[in-house]
C-alpha atoms as a PDB file:
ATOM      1  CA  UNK A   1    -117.436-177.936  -5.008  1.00  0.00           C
ATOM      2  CA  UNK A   2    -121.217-176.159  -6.355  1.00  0.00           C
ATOM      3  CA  UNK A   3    -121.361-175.087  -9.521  1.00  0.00           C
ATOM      4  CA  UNK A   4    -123.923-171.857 -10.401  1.00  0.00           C
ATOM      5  CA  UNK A   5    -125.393-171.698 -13.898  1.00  0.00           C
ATOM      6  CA  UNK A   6    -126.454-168.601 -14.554  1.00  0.00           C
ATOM      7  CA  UNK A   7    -128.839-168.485 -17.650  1.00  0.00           C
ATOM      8  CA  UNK A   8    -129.545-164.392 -19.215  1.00  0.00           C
ATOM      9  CA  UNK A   9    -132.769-164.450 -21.663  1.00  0.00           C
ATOM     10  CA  UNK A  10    -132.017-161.286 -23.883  1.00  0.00           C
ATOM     11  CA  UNK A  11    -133.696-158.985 -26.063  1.00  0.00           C
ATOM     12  CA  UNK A  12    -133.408-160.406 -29.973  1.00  0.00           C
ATOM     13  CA  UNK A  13    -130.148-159.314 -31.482  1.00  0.00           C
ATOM     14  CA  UNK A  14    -128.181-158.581 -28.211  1.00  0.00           C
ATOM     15  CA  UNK A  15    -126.448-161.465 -27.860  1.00  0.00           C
ATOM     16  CA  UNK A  16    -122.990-159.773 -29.922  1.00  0.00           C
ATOM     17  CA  UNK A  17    -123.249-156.596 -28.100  1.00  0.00           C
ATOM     18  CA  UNK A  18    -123.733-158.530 -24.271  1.00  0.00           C
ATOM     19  CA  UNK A  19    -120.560-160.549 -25.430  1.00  0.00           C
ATOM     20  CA  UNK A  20    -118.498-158.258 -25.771  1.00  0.00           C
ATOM     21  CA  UNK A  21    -119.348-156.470 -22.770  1.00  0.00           C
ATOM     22  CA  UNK A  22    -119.207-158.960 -20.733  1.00  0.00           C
ATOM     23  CA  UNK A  23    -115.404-159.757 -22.183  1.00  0.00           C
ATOM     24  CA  UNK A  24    -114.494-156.610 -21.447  1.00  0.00           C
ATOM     25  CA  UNK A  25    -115.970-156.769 -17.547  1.00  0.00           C
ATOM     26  CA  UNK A  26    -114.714-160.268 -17.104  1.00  0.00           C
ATOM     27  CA  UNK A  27    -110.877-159.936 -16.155  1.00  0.00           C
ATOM     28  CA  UNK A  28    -111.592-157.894 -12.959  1.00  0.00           C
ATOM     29  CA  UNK A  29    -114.207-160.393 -12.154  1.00  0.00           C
ATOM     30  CA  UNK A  30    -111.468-163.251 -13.104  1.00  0.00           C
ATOM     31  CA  UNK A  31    -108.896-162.163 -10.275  1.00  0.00           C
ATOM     32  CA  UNK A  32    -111.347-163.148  -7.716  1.00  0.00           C
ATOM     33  CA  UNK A  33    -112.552-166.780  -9.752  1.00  0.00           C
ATOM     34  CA  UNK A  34    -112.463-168.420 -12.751  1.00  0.00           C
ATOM     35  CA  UNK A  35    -115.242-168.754 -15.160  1.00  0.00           C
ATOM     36  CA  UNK A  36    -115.562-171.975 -16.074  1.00  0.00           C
ATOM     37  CA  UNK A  37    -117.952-171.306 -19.660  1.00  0.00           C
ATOM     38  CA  UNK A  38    -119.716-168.975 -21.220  1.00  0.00           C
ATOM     39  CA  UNK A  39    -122.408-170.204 -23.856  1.00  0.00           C
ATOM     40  CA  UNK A  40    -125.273-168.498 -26.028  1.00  0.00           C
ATOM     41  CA  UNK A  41    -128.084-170.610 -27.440  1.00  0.00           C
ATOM     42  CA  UNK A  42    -128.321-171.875 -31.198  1.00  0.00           C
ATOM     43  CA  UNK A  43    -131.068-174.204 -30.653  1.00  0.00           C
ATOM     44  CA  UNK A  44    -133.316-174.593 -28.230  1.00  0.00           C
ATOM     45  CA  UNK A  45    -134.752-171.231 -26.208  1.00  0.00           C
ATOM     46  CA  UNK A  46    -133.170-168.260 -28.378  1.00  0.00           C
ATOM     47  CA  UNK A  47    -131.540-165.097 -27.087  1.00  0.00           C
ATOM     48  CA  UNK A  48    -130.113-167.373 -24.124  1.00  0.00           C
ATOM     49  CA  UNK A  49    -126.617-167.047 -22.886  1.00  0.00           C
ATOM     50  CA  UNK A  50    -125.569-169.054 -19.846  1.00  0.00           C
ATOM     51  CA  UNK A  51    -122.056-168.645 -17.692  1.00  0.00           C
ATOM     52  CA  UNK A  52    -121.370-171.169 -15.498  1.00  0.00           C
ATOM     53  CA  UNK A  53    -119.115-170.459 -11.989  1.00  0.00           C
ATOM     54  CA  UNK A  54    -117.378-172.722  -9.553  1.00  0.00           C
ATOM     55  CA  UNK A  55    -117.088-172.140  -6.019  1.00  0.00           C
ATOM     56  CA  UNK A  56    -115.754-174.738  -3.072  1.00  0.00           C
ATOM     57  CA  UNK A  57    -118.991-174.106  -1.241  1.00  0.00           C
ATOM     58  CA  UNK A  58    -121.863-171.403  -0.624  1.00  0.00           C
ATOM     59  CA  UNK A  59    -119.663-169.558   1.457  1.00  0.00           C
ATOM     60  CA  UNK A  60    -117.174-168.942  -0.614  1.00  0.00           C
ATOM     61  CA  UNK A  61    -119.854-167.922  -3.395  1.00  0.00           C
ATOM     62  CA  UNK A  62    -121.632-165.530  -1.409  1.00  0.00           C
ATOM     63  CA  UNK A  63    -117.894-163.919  -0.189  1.00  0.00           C
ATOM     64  CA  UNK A  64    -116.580-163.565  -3.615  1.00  0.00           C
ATOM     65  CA  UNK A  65    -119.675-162.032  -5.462  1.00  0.00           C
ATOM     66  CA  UNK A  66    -119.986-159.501  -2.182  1.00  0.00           C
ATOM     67  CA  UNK A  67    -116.353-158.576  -2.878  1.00  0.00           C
ATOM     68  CA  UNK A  68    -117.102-158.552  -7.003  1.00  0.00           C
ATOM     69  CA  UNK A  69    -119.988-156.113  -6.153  1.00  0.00           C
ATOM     70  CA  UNK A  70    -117.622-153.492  -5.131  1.00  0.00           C
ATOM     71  CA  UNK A  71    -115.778-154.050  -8.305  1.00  0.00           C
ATOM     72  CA  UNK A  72    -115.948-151.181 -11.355  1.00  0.00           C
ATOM     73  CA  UNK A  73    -117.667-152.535 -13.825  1.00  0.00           C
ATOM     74  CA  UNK A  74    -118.700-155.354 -12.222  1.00  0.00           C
ATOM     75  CA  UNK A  75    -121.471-156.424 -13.377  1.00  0.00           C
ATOM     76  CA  UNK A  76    -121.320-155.470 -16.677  1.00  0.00           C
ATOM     77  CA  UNK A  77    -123.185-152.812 -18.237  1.00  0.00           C
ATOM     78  CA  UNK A  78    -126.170-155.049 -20.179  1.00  0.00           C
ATOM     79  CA  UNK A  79    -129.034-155.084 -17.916  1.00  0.00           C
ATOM     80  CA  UNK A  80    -131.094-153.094 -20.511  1.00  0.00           C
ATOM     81  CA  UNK A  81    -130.667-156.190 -22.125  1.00  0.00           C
ATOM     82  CA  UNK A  82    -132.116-158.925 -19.830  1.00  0.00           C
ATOM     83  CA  UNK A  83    -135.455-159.792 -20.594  1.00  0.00           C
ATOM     84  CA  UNK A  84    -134.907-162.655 -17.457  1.00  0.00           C
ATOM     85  CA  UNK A  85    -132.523-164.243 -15.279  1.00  0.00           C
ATOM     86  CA  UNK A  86    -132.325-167.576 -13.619  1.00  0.00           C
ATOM     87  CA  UNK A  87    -129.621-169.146 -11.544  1.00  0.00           C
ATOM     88  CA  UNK A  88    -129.241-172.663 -10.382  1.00  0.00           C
ATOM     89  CA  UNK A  89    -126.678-174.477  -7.967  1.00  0.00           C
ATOM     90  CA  UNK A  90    -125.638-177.888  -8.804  1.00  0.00           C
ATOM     91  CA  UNK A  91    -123.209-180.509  -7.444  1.00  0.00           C
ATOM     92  CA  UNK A  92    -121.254-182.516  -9.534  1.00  0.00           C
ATOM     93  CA  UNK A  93    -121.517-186.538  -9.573  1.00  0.00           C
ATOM     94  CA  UNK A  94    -118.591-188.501  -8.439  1.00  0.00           C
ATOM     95  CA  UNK A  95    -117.608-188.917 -11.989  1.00  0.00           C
ATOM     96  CA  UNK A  96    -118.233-185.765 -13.458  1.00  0.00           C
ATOM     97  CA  UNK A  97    -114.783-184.316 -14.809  1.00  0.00           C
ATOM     98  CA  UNK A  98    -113.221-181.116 -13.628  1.00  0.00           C
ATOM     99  CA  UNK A  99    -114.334-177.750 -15.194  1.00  0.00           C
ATOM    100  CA  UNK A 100    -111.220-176.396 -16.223  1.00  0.00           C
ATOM    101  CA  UNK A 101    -110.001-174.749 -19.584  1.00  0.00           C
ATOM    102  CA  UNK A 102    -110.117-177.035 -21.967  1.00  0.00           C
ATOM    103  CA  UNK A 103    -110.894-176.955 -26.628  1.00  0.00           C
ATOM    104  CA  UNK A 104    -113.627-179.440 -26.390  1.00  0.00           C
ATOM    105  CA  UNK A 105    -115.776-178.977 -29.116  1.00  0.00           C
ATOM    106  CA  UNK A 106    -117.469-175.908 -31.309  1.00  0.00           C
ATOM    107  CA  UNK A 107    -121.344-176.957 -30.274  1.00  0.00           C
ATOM    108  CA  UNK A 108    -122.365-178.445 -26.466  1.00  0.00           C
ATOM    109  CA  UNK A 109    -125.050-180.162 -25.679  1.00  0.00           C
ATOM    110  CA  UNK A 110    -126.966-179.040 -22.520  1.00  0.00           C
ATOM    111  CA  UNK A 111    -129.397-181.683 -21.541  1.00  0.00           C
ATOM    112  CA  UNK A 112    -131.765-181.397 -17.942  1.00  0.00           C
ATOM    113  CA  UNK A 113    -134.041-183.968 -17.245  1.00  0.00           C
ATOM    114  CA  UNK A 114    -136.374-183.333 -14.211  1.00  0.00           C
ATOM    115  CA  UNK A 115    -136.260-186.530 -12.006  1.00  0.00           C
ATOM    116  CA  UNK A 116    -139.107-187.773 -10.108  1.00  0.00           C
ATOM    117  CA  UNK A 117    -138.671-187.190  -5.850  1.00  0.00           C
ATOM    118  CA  UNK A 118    -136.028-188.973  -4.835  1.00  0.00           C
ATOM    119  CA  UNK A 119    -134.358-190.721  -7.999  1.00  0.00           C
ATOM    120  CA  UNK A 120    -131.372-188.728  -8.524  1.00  0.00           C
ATOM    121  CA  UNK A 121    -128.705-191.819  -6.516  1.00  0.00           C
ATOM    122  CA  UNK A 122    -130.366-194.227  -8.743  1.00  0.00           C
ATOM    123  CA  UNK A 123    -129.574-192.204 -12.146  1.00  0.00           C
ATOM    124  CA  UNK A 124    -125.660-191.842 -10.800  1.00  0.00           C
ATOM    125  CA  UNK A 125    -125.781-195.428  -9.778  1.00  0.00           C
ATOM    126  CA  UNK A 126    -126.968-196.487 -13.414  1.00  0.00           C
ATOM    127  CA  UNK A 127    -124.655-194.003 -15.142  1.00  0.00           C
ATOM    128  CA  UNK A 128    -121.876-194.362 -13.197  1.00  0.00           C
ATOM    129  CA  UNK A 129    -120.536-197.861 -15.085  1.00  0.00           C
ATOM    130  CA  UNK A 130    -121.421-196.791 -18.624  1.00  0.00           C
ATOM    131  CA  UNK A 131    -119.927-193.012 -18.451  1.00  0.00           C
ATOM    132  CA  UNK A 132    -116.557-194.029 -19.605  1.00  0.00           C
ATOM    133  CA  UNK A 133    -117.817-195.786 -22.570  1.00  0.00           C
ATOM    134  CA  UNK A 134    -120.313-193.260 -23.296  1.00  0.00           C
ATOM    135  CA  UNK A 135    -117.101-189.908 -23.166  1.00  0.00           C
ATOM    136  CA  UNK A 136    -114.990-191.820 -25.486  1.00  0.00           C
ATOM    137  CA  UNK A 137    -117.218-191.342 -27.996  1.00  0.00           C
ATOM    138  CA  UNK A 138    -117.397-187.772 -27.208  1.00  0.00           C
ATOM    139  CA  UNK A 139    -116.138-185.943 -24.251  1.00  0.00           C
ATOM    140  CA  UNK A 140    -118.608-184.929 -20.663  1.00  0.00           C
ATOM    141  CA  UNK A 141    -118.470-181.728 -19.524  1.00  0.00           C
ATOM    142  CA  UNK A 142    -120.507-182.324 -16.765  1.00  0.00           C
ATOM    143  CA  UNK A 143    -122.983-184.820 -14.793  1.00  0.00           C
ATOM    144  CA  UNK A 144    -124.429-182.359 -12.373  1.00  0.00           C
ATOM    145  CA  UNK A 145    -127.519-182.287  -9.717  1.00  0.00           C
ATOM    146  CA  UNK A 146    -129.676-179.738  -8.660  1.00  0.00           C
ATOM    147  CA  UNK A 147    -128.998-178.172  -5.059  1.00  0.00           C
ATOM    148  CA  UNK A 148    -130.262-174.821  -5.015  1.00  0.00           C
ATOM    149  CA  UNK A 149    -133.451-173.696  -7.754  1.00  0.00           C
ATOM    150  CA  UNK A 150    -135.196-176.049  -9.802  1.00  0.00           C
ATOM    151  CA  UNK A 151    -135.252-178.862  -7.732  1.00  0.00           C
ATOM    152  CA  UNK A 152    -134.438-182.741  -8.719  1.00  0.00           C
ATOM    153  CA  UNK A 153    -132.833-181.834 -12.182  1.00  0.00           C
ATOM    154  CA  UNK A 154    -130.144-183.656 -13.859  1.00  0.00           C
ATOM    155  CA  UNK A 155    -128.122-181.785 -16.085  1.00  0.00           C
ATOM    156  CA  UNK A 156    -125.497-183.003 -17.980  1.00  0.00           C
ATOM    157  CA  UNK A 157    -123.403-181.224 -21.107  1.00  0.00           C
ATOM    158  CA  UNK A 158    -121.482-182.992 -24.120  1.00  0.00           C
ATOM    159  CA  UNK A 159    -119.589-181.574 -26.301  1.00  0.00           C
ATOM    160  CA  UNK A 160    -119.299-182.359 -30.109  1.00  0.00           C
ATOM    161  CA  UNK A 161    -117.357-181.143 -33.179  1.00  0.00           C
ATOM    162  CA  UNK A 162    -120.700-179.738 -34.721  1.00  0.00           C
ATOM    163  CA  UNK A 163    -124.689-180.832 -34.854  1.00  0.00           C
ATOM    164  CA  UNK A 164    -123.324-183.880 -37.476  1.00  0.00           C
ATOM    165  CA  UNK A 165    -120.706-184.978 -35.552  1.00  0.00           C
ATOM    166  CA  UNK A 166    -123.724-185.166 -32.701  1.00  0.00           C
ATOM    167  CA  UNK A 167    -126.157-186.926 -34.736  1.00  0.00           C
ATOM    168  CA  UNK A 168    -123.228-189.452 -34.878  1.00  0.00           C
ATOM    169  CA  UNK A 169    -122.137-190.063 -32.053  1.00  0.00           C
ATOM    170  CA  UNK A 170    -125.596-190.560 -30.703  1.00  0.00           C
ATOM    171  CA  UNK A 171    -126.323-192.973 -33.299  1.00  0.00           C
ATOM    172  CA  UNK A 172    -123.424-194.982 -32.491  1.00  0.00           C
ATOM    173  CA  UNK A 173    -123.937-195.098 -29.206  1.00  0.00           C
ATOM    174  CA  UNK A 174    -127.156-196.889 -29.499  1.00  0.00           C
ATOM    175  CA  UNK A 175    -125.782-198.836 -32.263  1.00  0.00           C
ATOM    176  CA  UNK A 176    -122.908-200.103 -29.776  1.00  0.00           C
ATOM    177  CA  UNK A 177    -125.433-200.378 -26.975  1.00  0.00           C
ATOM    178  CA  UNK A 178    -123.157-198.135 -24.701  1.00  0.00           C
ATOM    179  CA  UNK A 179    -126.262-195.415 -23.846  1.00  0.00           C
ATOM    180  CA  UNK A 180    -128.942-194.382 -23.096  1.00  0.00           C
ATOM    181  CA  UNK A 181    -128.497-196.167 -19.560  1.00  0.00           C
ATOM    182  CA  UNK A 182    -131.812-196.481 -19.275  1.00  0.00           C
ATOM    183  CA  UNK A 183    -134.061-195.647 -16.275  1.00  0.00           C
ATOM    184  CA  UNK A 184    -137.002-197.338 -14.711  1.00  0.00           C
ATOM    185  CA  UNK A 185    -140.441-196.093 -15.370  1.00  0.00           C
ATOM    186  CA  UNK A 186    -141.680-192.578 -13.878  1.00  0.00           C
ATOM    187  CA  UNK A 187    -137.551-192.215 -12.941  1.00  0.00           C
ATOM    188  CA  UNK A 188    -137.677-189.004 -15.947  1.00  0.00           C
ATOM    189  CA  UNK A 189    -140.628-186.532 -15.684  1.00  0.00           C
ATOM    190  CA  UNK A 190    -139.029-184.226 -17.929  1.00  0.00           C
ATOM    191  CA  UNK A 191    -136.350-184.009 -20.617  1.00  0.00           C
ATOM    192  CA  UNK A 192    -135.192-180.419 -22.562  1.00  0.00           C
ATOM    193  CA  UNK A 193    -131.979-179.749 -23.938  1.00  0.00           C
ATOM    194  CA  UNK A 194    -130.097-176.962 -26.139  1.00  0.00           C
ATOM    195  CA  UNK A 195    -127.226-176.786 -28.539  1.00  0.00           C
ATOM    196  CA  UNK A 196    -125.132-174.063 -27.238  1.00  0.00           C
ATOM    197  CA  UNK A 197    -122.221-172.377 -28.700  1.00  0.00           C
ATOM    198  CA  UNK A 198    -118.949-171.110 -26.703  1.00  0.00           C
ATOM    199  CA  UNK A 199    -118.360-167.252 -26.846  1.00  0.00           C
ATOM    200  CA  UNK A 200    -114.879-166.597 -27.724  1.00  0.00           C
ATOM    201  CA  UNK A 201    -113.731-165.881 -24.265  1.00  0.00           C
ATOM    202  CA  UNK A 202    -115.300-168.899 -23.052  1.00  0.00           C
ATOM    203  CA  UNK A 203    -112.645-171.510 -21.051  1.00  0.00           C
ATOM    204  CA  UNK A 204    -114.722-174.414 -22.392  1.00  0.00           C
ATOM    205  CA  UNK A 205    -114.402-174.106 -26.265  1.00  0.00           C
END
């Protein structure tokens, strides 16, 4: 499976109006794949919204959006919106769970750290025995890895009752000494991360 984050930077004060254009777009797009989320920013870069796709492979991606092309009203009228756009393939780790529809939490955590050439097996290897400790305190959305775009980038997504229930949980987990795993030195060159907030049609909410 790949997994395409798309990530629209809009014009201040869009953000309502692309919503609900893109709700009423989405169920012709829908009959050909799911979405798996659809987010806008509350902290971190403003005027953000981000919809993440699956796809079994980059066949099957470049098939379907070829067919959804052809659609009407696909895509949905708000390019006079879009200040930018970015897209991004990932692949999940072997412990990442399955995107599928699920009430998770009302704020998610989106977290990409840029990895240094060459470390991403060593941050799954040191993750891999401490995840399960780590999502009981609150659940994973996702542990992906960069295949296509920015290259070497770990993202992974949390997701949390609110920003309290985050400070929390994070503080806990320290306390408990179940996270951060930990990584050697040099392993992280860069960390960023955004609260994001589901739109009501979102399946991750």
């Amino acid at each position: 499976m790949i997994i395409e984050m798309r990530s629209y930077d809009l014009r201040p004060g869009s953000i309502p109006a692309v919503e609900e254009r893109f709700a009423a777009a989405l169920p012709a797009r829908t009959a050909l794949s799911p979405l798996a989320a659809f987010w806008h920013t509350e902290i971190g870069p403003l005027n953000r919204v981000i919809h993440v796709w699956t796809y079994a492979d980059l066949a099957e991606r470049t098939r379907i959006r070829a067919e959804a092309a052809k659609l009407p009203g696909w895509p949905p009228p708000i390019s006079d919106y879009i200040a930018a756009m970015t897209t991004e393939i990932y692949l999940p780790a072997p412990f990442s769970p399955p995107l599928t529809p699920r009430a998770l939490g009302a704020v998610y955590e989106i977290r990409t750290y840029t990895m240094g050439a060459g470390q991403i097996p060593g941050m799954i290897e040191r993750w891999a025995p401490k995840i399960e400790a780590r999502a009981a305190l609150s659940p994973l959305v996702g542990a992906w890895y960069s295949e296509i775009g920015g290259l070497n980038k770990w993202t992974h997504i949390w997701a949390y009752q609110d920003a309290a229930h985050r400070q929390r949980v994070r503080a806990e987990a320290v306390a408990k000494g179940i996270w951060p795993p930990g990584s050697p030195p040099g392993a992280v060159v860069k960390q960023e991360n955004m609260l994001v907030i589901p739109a009501a049609f979102s399946p991750l909410r």
